[in-house]
N, C-alpha and C. Protein backbone atom coordinates (compact mmCIF):
# COMPACT_ATOMS: atom_id res chain seq x y z
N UNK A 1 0.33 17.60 16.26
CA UNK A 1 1.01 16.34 16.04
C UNK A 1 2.44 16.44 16.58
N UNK A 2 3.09 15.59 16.94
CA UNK A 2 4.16 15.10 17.87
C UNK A 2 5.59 15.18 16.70
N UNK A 3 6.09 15.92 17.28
CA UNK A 3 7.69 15.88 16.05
C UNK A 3 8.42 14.54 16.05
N UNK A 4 8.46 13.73 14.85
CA UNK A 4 9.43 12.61 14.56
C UNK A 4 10.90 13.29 14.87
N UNK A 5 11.63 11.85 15.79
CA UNK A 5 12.58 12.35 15.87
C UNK A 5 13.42 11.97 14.91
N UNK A 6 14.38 12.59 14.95
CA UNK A 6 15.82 13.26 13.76
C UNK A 6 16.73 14.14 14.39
N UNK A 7 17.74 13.96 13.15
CA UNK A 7 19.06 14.61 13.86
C UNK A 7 19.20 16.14 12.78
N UNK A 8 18.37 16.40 12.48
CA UNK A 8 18.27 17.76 11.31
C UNK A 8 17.87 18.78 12.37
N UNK A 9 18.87 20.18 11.60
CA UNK A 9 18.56 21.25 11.82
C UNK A 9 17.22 21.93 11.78
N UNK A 10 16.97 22.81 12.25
CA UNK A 10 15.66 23.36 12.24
C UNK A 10 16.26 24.71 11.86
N UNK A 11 15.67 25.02 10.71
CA UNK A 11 15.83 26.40 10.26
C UNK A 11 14.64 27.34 9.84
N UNK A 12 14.51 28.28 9.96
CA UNK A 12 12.86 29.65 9.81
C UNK A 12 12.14 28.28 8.69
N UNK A 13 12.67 28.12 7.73
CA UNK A 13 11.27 27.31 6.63
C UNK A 13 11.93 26.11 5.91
N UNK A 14 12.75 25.52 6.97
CA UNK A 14 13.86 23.81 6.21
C UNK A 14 13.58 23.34 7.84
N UNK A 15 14.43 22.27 7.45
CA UNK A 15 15.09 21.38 7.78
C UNK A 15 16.05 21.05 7.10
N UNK A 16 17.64 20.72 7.80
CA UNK A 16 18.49 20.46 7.10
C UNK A 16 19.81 19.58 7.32
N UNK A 17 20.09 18.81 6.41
CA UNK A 17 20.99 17.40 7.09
C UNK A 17 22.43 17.46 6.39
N UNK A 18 23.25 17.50 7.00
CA UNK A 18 24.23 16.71 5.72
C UNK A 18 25.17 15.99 6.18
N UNK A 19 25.37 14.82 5.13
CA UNK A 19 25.67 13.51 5.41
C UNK A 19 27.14 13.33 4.76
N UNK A 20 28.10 12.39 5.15
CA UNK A 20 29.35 12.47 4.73
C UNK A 20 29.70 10.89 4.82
N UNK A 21 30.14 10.61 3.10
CA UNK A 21 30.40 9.02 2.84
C UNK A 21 32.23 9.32 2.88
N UNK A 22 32.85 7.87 2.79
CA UNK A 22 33.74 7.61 2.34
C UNK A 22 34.42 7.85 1.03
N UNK A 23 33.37 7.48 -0.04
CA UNK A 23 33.87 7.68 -1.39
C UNK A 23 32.37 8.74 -1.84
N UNK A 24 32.80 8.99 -3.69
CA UNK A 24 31.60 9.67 -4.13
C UNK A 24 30.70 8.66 -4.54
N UNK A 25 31.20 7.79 -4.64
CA UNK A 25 29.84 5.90 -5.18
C UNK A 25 28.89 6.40 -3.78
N UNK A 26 29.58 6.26 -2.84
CA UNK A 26 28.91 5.81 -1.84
C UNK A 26 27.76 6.68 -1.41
N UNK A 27 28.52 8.17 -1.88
CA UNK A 27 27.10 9.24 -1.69
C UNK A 27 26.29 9.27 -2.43
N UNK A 28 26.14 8.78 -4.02
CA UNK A 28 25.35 8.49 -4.92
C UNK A 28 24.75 7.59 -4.62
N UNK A 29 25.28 6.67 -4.23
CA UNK A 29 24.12 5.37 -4.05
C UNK A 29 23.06 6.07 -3.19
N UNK A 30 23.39 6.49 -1.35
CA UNK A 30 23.05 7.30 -1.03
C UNK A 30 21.96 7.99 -1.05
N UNK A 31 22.53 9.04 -2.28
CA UNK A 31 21.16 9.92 -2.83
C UNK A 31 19.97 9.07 -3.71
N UNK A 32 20.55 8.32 -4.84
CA UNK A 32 19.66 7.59 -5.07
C UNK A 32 18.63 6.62 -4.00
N UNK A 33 19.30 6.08 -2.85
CA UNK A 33 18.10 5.43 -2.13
C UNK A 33 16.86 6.49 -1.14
N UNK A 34 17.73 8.00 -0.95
CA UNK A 34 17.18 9.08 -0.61
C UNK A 34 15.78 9.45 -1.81
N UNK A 35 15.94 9.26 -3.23
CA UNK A 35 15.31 9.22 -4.01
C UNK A 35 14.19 8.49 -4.16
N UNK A 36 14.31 7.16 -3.66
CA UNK A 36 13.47 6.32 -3.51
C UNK A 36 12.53 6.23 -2.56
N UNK A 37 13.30 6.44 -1.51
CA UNK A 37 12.98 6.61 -0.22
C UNK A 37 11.23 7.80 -0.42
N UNK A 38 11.73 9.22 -0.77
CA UNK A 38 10.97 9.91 -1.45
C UNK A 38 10.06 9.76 -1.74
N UNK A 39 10.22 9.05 -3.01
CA UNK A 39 8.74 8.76 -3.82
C UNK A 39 7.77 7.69 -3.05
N UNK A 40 8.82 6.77 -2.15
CA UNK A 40 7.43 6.49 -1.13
C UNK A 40 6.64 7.05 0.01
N UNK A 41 7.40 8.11 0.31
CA UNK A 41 6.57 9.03 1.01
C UNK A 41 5.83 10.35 0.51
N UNK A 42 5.89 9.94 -0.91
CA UNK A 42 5.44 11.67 -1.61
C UNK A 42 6.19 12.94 -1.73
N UNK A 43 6.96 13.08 -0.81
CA UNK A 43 8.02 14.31 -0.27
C UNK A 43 9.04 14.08 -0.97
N UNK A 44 9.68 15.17 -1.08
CA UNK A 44 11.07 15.24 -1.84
C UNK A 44 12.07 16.23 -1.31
N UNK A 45 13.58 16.33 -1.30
CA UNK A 45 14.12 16.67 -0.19
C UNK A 45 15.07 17.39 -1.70
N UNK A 46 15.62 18.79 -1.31
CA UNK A 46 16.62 19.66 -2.39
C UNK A 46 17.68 19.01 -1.81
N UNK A 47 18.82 18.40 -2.76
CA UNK A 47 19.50 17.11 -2.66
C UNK A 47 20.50 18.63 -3.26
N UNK A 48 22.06 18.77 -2.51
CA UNK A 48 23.33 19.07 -3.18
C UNK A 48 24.72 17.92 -2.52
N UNK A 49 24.72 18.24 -3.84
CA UNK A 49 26.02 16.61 -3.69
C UNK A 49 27.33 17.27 -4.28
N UNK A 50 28.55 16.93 -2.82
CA UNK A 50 29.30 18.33 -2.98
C UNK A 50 30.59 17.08 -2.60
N UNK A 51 30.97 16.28 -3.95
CA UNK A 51 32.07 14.89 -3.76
C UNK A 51 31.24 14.06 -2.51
N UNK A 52 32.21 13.71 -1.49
CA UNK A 52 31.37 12.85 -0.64
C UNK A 52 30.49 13.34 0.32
N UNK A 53 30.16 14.72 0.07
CA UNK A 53 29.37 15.35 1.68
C UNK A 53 27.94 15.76 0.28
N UNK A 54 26.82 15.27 0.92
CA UNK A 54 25.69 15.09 1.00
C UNK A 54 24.89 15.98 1.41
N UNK A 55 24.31 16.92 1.14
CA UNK A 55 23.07 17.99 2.20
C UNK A 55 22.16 18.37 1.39
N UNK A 56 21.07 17.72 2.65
CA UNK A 56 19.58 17.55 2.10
C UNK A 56 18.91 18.58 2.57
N UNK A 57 18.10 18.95 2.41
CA UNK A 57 16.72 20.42 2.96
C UNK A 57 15.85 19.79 2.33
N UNK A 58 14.31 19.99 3.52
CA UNK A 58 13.19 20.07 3.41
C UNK A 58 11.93 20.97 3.45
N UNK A 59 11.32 21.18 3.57
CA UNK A 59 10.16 22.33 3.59
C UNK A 59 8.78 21.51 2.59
N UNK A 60 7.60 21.85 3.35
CA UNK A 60 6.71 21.64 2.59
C UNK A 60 6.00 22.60 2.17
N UNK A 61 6.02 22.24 0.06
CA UNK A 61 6.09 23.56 -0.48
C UNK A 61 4.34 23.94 -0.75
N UNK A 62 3.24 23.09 -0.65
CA UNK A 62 2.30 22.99 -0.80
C UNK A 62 1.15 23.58 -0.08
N UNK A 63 2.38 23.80 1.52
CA UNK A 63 2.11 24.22 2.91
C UNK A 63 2.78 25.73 3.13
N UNK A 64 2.93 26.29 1.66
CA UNK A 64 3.30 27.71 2.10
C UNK A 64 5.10 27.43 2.53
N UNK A 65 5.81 26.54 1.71
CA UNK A 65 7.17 26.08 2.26
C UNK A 65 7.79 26.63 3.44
N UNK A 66 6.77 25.68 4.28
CA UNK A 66 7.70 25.97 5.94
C UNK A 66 7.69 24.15 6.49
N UNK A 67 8.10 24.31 7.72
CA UNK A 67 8.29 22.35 7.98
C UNK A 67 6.91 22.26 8.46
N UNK A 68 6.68 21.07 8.31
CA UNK A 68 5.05 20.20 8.28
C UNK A 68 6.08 19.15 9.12
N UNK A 69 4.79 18.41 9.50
CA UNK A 69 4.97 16.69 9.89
C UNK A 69 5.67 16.24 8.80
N UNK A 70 5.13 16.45 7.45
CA UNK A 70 5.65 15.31 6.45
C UNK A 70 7.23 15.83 6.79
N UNK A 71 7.60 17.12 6.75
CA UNK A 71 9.35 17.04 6.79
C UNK A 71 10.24 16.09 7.78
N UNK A 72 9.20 16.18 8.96
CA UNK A 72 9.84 15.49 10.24
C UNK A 72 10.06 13.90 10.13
N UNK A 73 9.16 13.67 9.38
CA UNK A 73 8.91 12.15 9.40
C UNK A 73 9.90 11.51 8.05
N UNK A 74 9.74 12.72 6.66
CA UNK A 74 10.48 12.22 6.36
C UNK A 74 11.99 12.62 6.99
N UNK A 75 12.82 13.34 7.24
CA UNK A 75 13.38 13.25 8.21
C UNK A 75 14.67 12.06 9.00
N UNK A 76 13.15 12.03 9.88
CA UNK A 76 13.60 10.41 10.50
C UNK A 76 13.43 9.20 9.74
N UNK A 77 12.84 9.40 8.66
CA UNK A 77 13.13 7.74 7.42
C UNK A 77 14.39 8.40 7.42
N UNK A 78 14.97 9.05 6.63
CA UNK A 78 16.48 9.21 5.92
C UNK A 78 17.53 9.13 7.09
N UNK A 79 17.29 9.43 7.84
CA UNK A 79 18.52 9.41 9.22
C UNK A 79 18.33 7.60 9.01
N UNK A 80 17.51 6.79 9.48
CA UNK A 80 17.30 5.64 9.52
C UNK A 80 18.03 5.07 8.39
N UNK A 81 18.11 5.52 6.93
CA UNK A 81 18.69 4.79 5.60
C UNK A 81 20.22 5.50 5.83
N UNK A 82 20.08 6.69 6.60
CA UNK A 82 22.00 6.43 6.42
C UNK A 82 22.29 5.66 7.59
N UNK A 83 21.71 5.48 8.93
CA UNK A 83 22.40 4.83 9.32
C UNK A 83 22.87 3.55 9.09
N UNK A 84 22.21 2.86 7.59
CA UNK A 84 22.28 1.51 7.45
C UNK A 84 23.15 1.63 6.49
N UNK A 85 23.57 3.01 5.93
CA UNK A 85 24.42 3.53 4.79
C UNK A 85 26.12 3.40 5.82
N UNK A 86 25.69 3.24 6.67
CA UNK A 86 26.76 3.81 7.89
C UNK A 86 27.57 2.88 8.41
N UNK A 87 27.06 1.31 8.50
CA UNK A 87 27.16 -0.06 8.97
C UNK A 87 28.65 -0.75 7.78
């Protein structure tokens, strides 16, 4: 299967993003729509929230936690919700 594109690192058994708001509201909101985002794709991303800088990691843990499709794809949803975080 074909890698979704995204702007995440590729690391031995992640993927990894981190994102940088203006205020700390803004990274909470943020994580919460990252949250949501989530539960509609099944996947869930290790969320550290460090004031306004944001960094997410993925791995699928079900898959022997290394990156799958599902990381990639989810991935490119979350690049897509910050960029509208971004506007």
């Amino acid at each position: 299967m074909e890698k979704t594109q995204h702007s995440w690192s590729q690391h031995t058994k992640t993927l990894e993003q981190s994102f940088v708001f203006p205020t700390f509201l803004k990274a909470i909101d943020f994580v919460n729509a990252v949250a949501a985002l989530s539960e509609q794709h099944h996947h869930h991303p290790n969320i550290t929230i460090a004031y306004t800088r944001v960094v997410l990691s993925v791995n699928t843990h079900d898959a022997g936690s290394i990156v799958t499709h599902k990381d990639h794809a989810l991935a490119a949803a979350i690049d897509l919700l910050y960029e509208a975080y971004s506007l």
